[in-house]
PDB file of N, CA and C in Angstrom:
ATOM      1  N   UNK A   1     -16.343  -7.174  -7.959  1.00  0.00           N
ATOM      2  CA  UNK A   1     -15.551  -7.468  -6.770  1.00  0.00           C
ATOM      3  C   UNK A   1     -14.138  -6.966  -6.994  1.00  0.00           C
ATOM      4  N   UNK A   2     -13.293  -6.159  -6.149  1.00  0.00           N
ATOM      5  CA  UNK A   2     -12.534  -5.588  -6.258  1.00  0.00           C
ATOM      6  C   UNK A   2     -11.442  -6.740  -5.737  1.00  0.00           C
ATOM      7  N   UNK A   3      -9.600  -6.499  -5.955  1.00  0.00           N
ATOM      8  CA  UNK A   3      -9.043  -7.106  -6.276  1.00  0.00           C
ATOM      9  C   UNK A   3      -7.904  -6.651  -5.757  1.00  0.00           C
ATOM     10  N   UNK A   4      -7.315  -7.560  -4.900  1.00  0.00           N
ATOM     11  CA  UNK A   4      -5.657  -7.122  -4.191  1.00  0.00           C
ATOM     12  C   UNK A   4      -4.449  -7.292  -5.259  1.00  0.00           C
ATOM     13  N   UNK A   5      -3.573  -5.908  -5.777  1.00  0.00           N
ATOM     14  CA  UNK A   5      -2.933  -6.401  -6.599  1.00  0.00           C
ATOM     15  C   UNK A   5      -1.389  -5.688  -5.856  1.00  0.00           C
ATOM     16  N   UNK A   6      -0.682  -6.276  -5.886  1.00  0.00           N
ATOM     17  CA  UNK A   6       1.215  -5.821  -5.119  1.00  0.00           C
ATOM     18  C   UNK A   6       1.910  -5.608  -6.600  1.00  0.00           C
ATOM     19  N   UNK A   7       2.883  -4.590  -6.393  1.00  0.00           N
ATOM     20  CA  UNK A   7       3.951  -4.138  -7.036  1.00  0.00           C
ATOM     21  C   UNK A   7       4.690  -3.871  -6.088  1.00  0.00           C
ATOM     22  N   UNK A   8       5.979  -4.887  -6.579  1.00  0.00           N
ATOM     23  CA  UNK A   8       6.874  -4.897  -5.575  1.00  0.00           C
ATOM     24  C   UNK A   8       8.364  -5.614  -6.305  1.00  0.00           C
ATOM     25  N   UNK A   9       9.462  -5.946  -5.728  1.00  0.00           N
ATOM     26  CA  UNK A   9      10.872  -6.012  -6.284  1.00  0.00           C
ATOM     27  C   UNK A   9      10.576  -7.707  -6.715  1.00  0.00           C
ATOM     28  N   UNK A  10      11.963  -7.930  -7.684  1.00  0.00           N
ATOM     29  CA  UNK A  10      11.403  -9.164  -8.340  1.00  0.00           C
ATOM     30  C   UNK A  10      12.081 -10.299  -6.851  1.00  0.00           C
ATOM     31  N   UNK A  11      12.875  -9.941  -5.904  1.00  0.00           N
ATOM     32  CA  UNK A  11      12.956 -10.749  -5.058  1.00  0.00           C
ATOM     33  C   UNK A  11      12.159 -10.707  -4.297  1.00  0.00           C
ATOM     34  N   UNK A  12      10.880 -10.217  -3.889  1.00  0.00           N
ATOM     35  CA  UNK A  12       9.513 -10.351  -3.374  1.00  0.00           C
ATOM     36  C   UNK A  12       8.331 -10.920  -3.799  1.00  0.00           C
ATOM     37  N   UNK A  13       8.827 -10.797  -4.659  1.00  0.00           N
ATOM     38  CA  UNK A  13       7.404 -10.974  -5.647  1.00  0.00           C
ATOM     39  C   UNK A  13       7.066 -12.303  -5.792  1.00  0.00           C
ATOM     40  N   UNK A  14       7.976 -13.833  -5.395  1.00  0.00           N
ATOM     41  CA  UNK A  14       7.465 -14.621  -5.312  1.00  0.00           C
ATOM     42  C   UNK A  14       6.703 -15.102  -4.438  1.00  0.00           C
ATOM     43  N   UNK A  15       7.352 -14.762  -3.006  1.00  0.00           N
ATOM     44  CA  UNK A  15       6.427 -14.807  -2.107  1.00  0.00           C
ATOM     45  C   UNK A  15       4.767 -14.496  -2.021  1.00  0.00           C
ATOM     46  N   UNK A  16       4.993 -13.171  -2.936  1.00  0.00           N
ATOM     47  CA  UNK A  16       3.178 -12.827  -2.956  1.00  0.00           C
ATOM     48  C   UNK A  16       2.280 -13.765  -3.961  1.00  0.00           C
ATOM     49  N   UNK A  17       3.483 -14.693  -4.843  1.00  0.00           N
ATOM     50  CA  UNK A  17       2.251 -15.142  -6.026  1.00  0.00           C
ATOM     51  C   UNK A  17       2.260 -16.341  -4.995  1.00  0.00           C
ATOM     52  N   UNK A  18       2.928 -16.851  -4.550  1.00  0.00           N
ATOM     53  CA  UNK A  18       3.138 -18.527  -3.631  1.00  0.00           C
ATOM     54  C   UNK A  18       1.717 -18.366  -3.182  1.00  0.00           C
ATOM     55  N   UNK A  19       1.424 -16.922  -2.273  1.00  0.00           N
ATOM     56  CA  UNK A  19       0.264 -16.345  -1.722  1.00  0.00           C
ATOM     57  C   UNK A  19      -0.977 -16.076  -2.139  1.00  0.00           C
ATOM     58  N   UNK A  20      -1.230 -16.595  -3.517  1.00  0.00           N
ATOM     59  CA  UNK A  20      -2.179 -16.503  -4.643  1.00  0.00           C
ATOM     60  C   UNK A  20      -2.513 -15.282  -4.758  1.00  0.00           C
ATOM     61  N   UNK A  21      -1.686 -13.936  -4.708  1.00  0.00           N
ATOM     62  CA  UNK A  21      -1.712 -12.237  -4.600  1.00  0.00           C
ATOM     63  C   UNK A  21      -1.189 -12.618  -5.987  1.00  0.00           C
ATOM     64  N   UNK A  22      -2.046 -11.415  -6.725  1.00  0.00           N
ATOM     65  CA  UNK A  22      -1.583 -11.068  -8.452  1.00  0.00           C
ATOM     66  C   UNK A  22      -0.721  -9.592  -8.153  1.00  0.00           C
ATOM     67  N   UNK A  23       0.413 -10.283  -8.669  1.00  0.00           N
ATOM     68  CA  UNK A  23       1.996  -9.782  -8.325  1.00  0.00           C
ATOM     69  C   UNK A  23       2.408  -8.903  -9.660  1.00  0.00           C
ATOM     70  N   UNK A  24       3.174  -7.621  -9.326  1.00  0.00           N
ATOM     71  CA  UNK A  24       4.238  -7.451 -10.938  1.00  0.00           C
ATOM     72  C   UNK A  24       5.103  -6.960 -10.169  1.00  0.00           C
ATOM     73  N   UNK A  25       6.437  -7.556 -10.546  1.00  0.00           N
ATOM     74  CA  UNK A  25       7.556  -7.432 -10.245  1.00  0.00           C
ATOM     75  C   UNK A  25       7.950  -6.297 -11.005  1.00  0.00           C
ATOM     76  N   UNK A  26       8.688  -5.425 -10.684  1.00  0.00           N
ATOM     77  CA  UNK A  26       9.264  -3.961 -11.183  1.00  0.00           C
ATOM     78  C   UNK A  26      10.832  -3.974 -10.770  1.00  0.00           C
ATOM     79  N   UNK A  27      11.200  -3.903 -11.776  1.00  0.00           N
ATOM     80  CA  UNK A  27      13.232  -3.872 -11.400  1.00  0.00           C
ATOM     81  C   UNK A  27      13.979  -2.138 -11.452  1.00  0.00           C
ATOM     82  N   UNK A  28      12.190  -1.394 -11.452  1.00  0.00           N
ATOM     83  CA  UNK A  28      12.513   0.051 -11.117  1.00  0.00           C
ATOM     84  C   UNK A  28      11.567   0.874 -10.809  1.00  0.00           C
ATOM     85  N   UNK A  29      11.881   2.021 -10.131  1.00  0.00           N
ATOM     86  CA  UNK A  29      11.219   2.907  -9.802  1.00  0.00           C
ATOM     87  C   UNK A  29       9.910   3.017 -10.801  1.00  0.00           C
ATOM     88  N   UNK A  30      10.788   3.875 -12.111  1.00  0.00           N
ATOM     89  CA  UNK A  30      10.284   3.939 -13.495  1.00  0.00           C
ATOM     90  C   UNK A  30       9.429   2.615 -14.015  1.00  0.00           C
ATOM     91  N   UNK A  31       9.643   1.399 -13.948  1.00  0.00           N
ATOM     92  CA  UNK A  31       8.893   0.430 -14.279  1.00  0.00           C
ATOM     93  C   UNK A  31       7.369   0.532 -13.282  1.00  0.00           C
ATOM     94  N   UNK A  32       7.703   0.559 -12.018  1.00  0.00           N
ATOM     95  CA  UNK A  32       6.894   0.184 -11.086  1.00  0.00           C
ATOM     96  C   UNK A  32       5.851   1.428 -11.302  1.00  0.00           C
ATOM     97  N   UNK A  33       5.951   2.642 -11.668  1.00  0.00           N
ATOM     98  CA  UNK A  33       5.097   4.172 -11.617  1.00  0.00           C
ATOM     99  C   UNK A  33       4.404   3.645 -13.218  1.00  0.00           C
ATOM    100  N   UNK A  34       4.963   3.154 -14.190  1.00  0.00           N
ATOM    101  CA  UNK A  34       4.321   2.652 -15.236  1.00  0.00           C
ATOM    102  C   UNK A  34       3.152   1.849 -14.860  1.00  0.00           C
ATOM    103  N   UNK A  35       3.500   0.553 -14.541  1.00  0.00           N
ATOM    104  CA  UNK A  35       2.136  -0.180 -13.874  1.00  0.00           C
ATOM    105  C   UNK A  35       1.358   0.469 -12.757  1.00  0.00           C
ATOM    106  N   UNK A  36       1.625   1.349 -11.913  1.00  0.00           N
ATOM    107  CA  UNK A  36       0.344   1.882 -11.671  1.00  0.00           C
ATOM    108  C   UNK A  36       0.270   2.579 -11.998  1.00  0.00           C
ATOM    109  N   UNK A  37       0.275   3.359 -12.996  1.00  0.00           N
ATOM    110  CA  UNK A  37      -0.366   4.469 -13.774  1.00  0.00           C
ATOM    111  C   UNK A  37      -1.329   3.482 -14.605  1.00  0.00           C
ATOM    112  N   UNK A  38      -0.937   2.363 -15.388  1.00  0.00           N
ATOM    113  CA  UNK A  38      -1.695   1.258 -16.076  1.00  0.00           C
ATOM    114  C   UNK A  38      -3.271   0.996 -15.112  1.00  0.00           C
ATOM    115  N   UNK A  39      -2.563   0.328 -13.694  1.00  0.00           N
ATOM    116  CA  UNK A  39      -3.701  -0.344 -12.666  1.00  0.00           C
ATOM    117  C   UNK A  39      -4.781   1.250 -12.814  1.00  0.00           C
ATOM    118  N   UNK A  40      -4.113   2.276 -12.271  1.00  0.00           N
ATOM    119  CA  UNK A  40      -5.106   3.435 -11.923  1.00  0.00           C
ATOM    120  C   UNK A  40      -6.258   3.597 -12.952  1.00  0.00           C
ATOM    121  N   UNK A  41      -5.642   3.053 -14.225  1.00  0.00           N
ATOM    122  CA  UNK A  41      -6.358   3.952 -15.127  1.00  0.00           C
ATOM    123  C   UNK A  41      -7.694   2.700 -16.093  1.00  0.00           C
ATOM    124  N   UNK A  42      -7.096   1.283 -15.114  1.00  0.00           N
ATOM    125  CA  UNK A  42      -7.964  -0.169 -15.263  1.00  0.00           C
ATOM    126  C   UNK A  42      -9.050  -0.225 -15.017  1.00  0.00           C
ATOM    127  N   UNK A  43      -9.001   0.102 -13.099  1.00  0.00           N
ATOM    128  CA  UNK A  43      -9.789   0.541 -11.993  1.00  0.00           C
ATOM    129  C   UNK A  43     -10.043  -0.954 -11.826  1.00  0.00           C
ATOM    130  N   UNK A  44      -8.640  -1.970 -12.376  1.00  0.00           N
ATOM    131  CA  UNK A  44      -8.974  -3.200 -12.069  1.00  0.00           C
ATOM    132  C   UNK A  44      -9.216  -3.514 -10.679  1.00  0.00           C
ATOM    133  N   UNK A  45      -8.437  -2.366  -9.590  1.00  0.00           N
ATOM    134  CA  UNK A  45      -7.871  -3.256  -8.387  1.00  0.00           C
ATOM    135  C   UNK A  45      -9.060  -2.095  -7.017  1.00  0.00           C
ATOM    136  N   UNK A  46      -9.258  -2.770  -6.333  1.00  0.00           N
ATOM    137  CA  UNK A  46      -9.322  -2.261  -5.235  1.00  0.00           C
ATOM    138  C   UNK A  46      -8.556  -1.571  -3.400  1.00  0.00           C
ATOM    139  N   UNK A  47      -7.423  -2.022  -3.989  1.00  0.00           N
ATOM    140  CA  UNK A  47      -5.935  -2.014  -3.327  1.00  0.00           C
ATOM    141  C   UNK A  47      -4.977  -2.365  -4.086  1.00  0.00           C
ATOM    142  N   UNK A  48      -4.445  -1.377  -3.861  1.00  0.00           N
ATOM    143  CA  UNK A  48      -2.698  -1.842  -4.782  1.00  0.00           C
ATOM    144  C   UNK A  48      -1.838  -1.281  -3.665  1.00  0.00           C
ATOM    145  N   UNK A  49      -0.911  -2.811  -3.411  1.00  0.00           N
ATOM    146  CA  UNK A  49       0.552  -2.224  -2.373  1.00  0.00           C
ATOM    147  C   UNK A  49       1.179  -2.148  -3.107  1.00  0.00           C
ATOM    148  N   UNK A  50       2.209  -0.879  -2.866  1.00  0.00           N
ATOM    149  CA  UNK A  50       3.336  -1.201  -3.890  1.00  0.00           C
ATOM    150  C   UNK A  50       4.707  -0.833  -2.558  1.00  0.00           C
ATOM    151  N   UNK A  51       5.595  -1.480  -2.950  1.00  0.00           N
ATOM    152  CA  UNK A  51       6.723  -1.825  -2.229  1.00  0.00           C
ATOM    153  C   UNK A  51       7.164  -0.291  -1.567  1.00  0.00           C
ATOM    154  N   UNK A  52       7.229   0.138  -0.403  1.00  0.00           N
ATOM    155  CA  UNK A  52       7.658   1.133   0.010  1.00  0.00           C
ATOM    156  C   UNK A  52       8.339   2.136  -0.857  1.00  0.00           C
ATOM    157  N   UNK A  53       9.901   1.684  -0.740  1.00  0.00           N
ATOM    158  CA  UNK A  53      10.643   2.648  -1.407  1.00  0.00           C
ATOM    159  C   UNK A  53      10.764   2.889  -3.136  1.00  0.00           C
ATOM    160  N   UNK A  54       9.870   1.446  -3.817  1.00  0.00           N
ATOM    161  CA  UNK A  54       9.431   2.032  -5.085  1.00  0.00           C
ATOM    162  C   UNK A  54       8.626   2.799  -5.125  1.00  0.00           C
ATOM    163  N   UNK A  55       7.215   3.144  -4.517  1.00  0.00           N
ATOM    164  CA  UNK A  55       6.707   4.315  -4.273  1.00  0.00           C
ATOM    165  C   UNK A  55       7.077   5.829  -3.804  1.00  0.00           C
ATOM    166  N   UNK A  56       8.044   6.015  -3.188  1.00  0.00           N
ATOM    167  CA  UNK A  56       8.831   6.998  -2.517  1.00  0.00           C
ATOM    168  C   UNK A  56       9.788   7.540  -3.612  1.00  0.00           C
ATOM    169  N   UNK A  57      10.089   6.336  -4.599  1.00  0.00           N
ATOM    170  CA  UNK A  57      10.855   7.107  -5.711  1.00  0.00           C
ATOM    171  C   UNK A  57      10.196   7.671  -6.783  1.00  0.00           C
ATOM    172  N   UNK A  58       8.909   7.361  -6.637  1.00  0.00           N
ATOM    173  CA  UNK A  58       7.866   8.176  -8.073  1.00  0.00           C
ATOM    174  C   UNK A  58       7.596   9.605  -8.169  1.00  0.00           C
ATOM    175  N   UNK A  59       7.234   9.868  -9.225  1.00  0.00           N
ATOM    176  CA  UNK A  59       7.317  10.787  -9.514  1.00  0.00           C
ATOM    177  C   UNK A  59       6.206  11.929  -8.453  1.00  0.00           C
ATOM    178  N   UNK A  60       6.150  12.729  -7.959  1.00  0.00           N
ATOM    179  CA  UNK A  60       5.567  13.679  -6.891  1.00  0.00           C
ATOM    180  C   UNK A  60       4.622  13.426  -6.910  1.00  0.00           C
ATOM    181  N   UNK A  61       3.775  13.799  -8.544  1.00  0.00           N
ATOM    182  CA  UNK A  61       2.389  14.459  -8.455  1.00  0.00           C
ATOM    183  C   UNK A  61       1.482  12.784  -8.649  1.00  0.00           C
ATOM    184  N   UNK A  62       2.401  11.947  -9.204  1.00  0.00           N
ATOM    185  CA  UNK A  62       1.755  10.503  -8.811  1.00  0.00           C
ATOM    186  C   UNK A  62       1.663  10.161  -7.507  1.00  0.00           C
ATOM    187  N   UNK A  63       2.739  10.706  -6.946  1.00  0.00           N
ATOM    188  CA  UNK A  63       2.341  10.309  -5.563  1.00  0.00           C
ATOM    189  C   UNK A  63       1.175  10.847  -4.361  1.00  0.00           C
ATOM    190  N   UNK A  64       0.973  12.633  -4.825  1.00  0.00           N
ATOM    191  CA  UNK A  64       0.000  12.825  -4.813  1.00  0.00           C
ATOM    192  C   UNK A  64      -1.153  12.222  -5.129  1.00  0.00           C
ATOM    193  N   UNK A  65      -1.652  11.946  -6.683  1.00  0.00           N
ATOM    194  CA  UNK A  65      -2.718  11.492  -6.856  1.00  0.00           C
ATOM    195  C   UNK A  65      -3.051  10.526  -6.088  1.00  0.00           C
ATOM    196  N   UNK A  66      -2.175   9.555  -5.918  1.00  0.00           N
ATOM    197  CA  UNK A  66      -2.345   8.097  -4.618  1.00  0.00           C
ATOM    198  C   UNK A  66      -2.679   8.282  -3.652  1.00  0.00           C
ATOM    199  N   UNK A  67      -2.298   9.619  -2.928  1.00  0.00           N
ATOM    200  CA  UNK A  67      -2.580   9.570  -1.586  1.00  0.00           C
ATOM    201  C   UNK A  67      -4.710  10.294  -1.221  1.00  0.00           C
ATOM    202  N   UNK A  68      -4.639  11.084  -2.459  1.00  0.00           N
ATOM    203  CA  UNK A  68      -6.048  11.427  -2.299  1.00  0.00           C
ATOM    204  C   UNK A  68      -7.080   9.967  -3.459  1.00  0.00           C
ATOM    205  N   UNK A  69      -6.473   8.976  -3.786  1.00  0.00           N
ATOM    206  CA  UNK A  69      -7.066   7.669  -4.434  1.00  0.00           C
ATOM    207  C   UNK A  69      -8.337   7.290  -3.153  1.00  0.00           C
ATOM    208  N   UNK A  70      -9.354   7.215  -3.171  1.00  0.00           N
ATOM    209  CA  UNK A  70     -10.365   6.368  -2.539  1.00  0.00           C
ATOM    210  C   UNK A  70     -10.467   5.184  -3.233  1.00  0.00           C
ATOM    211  N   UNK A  71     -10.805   4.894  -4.723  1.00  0.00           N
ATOM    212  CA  UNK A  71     -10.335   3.451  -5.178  1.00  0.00           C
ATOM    213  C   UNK A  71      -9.608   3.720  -6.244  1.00  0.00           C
ATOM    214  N   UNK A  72      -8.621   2.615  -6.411  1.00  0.00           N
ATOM    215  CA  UNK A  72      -8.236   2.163  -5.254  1.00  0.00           C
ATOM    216  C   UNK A  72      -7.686   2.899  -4.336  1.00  0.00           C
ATOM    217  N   UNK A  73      -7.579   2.266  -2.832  1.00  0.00           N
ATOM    218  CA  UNK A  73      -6.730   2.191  -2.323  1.00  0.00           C
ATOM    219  C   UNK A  73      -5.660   2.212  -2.459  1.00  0.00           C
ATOM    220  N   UNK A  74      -4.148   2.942  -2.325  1.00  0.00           N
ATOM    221  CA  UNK A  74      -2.608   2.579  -2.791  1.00  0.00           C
ATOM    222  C   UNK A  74      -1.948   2.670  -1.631  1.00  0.00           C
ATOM    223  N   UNK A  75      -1.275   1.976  -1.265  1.00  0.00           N
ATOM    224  CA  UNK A  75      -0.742   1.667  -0.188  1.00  0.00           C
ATOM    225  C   UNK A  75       1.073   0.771   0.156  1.00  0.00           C
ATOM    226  N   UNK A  76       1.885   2.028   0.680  1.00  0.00           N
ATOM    227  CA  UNK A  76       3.105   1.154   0.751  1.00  0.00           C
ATOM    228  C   UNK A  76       3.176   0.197   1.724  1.00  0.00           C
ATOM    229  N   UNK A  77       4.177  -0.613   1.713  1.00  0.00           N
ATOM    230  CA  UNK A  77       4.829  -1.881   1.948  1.00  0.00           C
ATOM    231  C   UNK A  77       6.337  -1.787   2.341  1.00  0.00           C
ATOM    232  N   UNK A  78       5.914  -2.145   3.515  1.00  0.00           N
ATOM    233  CA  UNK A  78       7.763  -1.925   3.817  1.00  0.00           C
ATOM    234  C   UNK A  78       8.509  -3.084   3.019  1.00  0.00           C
ATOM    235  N   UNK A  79       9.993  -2.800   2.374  1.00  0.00           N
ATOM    236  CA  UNK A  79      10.553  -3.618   1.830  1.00  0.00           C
ATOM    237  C   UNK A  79      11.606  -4.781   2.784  1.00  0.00           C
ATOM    238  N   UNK A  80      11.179  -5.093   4.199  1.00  0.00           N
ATOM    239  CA  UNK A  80      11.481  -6.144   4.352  1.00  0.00           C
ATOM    240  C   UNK A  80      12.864  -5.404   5.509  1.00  0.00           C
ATOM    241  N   UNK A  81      13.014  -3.789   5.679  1.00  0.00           N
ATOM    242  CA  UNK A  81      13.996  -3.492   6.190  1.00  0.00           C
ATOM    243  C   UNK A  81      13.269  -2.817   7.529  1.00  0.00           C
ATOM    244  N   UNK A  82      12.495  -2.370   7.510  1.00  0.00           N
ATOM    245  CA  UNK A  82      11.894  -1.550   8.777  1.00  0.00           C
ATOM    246  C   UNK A  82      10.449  -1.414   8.448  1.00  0.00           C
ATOM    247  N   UNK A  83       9.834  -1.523   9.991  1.00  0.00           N
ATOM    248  CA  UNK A  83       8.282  -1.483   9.613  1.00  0.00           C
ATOM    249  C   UNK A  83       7.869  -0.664  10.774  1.00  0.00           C
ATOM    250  N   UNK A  84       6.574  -0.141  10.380  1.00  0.00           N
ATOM    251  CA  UNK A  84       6.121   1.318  11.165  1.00  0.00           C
ATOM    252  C   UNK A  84       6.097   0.157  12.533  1.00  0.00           C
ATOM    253  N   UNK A  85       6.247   0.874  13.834  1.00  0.00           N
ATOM    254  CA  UNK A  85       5.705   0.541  14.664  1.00  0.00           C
ATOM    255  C   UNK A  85       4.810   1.010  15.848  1.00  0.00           C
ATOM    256  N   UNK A  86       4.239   0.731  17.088  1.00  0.00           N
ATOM    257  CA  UNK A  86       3.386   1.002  17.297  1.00  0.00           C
ATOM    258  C   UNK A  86       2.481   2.662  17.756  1.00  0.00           C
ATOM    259  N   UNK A  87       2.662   3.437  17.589  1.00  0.00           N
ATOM    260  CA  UNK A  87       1.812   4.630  17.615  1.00  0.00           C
ATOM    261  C   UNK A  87       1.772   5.005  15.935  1.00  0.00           C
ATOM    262  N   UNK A  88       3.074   4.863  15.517  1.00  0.00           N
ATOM    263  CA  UNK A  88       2.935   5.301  13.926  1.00  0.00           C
ATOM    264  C   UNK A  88       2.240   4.152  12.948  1.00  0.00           C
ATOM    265  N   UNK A  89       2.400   2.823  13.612  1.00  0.00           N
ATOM    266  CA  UNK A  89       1.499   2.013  13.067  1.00  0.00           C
ATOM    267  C   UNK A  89       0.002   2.279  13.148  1.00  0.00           C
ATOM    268  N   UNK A  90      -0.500   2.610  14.138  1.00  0.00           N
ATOM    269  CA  UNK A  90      -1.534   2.988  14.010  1.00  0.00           C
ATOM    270  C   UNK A  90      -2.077   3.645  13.175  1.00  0.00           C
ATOM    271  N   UNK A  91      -1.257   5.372  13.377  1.00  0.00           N
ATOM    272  CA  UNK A  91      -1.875   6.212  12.640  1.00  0.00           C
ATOM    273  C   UNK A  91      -1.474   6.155  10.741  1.00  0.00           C
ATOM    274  N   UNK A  92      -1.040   5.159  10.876  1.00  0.00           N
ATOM    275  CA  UNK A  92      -0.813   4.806   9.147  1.00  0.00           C
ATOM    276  C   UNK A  92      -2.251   3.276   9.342  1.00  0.00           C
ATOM    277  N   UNK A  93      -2.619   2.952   9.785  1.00  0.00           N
ATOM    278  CA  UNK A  93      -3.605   1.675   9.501  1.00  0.00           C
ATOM    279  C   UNK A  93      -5.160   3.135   9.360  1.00  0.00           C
ATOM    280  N   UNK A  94      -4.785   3.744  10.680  1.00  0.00           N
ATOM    281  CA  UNK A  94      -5.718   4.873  10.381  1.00  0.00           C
ATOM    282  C   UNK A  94      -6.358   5.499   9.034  1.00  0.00           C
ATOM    283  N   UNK A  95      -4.936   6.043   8.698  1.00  0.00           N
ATOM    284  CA  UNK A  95      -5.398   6.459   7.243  1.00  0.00           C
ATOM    285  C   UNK A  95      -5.261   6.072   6.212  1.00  0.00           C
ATOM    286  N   UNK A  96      -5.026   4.799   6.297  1.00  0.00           N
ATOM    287  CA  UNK A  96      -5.877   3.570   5.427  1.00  0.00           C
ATOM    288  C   UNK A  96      -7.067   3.491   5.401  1.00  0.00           C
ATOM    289  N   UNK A  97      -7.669   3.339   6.517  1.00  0.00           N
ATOM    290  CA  UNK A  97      -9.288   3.246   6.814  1.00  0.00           C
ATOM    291  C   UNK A  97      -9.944   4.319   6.470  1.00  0.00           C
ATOM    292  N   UNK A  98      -9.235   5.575   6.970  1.00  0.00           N
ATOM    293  CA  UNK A  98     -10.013   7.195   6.330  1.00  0.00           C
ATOM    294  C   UNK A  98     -10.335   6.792   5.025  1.00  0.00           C
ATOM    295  N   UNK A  99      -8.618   6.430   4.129  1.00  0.00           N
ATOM    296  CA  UNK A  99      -9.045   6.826   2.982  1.00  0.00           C
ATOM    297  C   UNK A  99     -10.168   6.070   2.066  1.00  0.00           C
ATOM    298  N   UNK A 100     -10.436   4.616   2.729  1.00  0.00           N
ATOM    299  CA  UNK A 100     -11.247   3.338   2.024  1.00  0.00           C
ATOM    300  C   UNK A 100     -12.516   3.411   2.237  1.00  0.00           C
ATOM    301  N   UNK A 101     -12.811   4.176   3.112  1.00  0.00           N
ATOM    302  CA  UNK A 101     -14.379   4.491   4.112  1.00  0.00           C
ATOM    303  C   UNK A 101     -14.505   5.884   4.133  1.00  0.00           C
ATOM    304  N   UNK A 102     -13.844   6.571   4.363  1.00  0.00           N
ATOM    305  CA  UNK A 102     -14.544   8.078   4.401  1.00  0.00           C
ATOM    306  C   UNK A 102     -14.298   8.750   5.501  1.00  0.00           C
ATOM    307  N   UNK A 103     -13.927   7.600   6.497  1.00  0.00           N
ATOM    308  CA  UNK A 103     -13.794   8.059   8.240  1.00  0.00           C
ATOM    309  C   UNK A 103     -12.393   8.357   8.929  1.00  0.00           C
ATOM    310  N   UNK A 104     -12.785   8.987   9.828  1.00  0.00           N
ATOM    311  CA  UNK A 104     -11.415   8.662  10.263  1.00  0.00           C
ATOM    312  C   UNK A 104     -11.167   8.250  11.762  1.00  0.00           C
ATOM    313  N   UNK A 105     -10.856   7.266  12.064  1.00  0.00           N
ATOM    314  CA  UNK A 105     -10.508   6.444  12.610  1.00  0.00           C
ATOM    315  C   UNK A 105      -9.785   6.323  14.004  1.00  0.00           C
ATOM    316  N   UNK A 106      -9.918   6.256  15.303  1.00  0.00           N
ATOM    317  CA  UNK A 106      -8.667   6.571  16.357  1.00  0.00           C
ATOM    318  C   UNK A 106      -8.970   5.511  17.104  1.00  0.00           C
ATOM    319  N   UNK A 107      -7.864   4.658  17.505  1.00  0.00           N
ATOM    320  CA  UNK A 107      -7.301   3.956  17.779  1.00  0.00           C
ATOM    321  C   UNK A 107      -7.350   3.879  19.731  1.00  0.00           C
ATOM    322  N   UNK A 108      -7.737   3.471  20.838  1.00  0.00           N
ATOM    323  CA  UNK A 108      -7.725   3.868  21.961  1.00  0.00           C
ATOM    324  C   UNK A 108      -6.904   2.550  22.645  1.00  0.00           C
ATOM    325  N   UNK A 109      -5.832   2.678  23.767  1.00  0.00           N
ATOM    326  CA  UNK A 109      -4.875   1.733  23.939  1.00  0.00           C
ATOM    327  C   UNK A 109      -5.596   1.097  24.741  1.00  0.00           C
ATOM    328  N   UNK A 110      -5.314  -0.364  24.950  1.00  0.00           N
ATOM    329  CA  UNK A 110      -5.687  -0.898  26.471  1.00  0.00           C
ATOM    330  C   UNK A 110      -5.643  -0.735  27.396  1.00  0.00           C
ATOM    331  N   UNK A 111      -6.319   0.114  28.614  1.00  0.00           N
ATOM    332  CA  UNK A 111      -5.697   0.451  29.534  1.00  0.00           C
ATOM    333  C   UNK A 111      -6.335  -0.201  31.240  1.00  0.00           C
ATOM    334  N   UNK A 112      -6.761  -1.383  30.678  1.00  0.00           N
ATOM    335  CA  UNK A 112      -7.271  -2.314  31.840  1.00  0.00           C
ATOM    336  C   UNK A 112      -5.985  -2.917  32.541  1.00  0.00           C
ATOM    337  N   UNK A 113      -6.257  -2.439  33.607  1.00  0.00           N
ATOM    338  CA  UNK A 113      -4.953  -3.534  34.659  1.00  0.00           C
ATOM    339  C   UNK A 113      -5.058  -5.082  35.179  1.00  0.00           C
ATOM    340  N   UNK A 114      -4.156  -5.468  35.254  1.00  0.00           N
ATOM    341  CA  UNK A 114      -4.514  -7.066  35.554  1.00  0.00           C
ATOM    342  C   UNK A 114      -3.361  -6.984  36.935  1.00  0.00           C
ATOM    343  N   UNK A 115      -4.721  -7.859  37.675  1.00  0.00           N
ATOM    344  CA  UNK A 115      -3.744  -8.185  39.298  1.00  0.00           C
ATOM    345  C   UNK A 115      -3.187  -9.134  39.333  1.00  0.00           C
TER     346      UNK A 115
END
């Protein structure tokens, strides 16, 4: 059974354990690309979030490897300052789903009227 694990800043990180989420707090870029290079190479997890802009600061070709990851899953996290919203939310939940399943995914709006 696969396993939700967050990497994220140490002022977040309580929130996710309060949340019974198995948490590692990273006080850097460099710390945070260490543990998942660790998780990747476990194959403990089946999803790993890691905090937006600690991901964005790693190193390229890690970030590459993440984005073609089927398991896990790796997936950023907004840090609490801005979050995708709705058309770009989508097409980021989208290719989440591509990448966990194989598919890819489209999204169709509501377009029933109410009198």
């Amino acid at each position: 059974m696969g396993r939700l694990i967050v990497i994220t800043t140490p002022d977040l990180a309580t929130g996710f354990e309060l949340a019974g989420v198995e948490t590692f707090a990273a006080q850097s870029p460099q710390e945070a690309e260490t543990i998942l290079c660790r998780l990747l190479e476990s194959e403990e997890a089946s999803l790993i979030a890691v905090r937006q802009d600690l991901l964005q600061a790693m190193d390229r070709q890690l970030q590459r490897r993440v984005e073609v990851s089927y398991r896990p899953v790796v997936m950023a996290i907004p840090g609490g300052t801005s979050a995708t919203s709705g058309e770009g939310r989508q097409r980021y939940i989208a290719e989440l789903i591509r990448r966990a399943i194989g598919f890819h995914i489209t999204f169709e709006a509501d377009r029933r009227q109410t009198s």
